[in-house]
Each structure stands twice: as C-alpha cells, then as structure tokens.
Protein backbone atom coordinates (compact mmCIF):
# COMPACT_ATOMS: atom_id res chain seq x y z
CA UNK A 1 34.15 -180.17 -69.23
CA UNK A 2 34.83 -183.72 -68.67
CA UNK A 3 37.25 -184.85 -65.49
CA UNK A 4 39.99 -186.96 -66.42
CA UNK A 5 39.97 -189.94 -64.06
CA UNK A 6 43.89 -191.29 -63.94
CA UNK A 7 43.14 -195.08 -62.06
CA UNK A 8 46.99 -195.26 -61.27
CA UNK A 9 47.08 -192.39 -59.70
CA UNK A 10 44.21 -193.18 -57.59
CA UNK A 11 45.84 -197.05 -56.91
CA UNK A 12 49.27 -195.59 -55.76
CA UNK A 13 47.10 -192.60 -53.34
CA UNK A 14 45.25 -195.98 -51.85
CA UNK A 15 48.99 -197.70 -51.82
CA UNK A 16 50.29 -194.46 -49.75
CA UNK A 17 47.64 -194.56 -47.09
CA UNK A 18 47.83 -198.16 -46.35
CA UNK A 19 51.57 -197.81 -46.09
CA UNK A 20 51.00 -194.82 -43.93
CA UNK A 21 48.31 -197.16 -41.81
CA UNK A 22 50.94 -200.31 -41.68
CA UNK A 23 53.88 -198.03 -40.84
CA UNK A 24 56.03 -199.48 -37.72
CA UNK A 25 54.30 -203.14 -37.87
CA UNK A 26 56.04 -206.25 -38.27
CA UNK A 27 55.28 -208.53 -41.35
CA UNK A 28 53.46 -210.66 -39.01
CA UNK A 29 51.52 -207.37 -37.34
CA UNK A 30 50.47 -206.41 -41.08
CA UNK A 31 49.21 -209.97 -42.05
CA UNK A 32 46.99 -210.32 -38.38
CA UNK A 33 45.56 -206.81 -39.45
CA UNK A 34 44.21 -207.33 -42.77
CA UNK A 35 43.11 -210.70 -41.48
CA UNK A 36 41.09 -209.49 -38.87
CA UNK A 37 39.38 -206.36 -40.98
CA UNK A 38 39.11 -209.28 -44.02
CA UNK A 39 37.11 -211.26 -41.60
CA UNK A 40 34.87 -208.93 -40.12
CA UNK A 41 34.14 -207.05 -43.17
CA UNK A 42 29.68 -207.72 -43.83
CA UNK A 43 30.46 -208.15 -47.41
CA UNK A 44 34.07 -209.44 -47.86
CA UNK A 45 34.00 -211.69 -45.12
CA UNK A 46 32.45 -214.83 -45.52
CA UNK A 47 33.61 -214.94 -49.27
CA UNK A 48 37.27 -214.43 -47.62
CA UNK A 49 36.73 -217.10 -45.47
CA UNK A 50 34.83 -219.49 -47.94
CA UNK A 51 37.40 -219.18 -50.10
CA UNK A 52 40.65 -219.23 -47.16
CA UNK A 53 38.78 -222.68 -46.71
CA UNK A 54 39.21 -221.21 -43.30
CA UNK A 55 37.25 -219.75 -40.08
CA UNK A 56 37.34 -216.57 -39.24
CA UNK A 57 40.81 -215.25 -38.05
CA UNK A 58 42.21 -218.76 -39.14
CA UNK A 59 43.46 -217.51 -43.15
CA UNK A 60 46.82 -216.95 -43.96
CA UNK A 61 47.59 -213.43 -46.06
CA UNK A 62 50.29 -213.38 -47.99
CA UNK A 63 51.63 -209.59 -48.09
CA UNK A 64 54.42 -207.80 -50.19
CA UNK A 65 56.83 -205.93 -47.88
CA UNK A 66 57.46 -203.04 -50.04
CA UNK A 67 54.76 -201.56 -51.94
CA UNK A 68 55.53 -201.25 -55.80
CA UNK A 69 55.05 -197.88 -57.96
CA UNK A 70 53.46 -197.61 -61.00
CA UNK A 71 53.20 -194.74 -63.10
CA UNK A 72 51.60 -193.94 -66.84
CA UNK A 73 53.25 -192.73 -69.68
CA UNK A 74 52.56 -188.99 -70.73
C-alpha cells in the first residue's frame, strides 16, 4: 500500500511548531533568532550571509507576524 504524502499538511505542522517556538517574542526577538540560527547553520550559513551581502549576525530578516493557513481541496 502506498502512503499518501499531503506537503500542506506537513508545511502548516512545520508552521505550528515554529509558532509554538516564537510564542511570547517580540517582532524584533523573532527576527534576532532566526538570524542567529541562519548564521550559524554549517550549510545555510555562509550562503545566508553571501547573499545578506552581510557578516554574520549583521542581515536583516524580514518576518510575517501572523502565520498564514493553507489547506487542499478534497
């Protein structure tokens, strides 16, 4: 039997636990987070910073304050 793999379902579980992980910080507090775990990341970072055109802990995120839902017709 072949498992059905639904990819919005499994983007709005990822949205959920980041919103559970950025739950009671400040816009500001949310943008200095990702930053830093950008920028230290072995793979991510220096292509986040290359392309920041910034050091590391120097980019600017831009975040959405309320995470959209999306959902697939049945």
């Amino acid at each position: 039997m072949k498992k059905k793999f639904d990819c919005v379902e499994m983007k709005n579980e990822i949205q959920r636990k980041l919103q559970a992980e950025y739950e009671g910080l400040t816009l500001e507090e949310r943008k200095r987070k990702m930053d830093k775990e950008l920028s230290a990341s072995p793979i991510l970072g220096p292509m986040y910073r290359r392309l920041m055109g910034k050091r590391a802990g120097d980019a600017e995120l831009k975040v959405a304050e309320e995470p959209g839902e999306y959902k697939t017709s049945e």
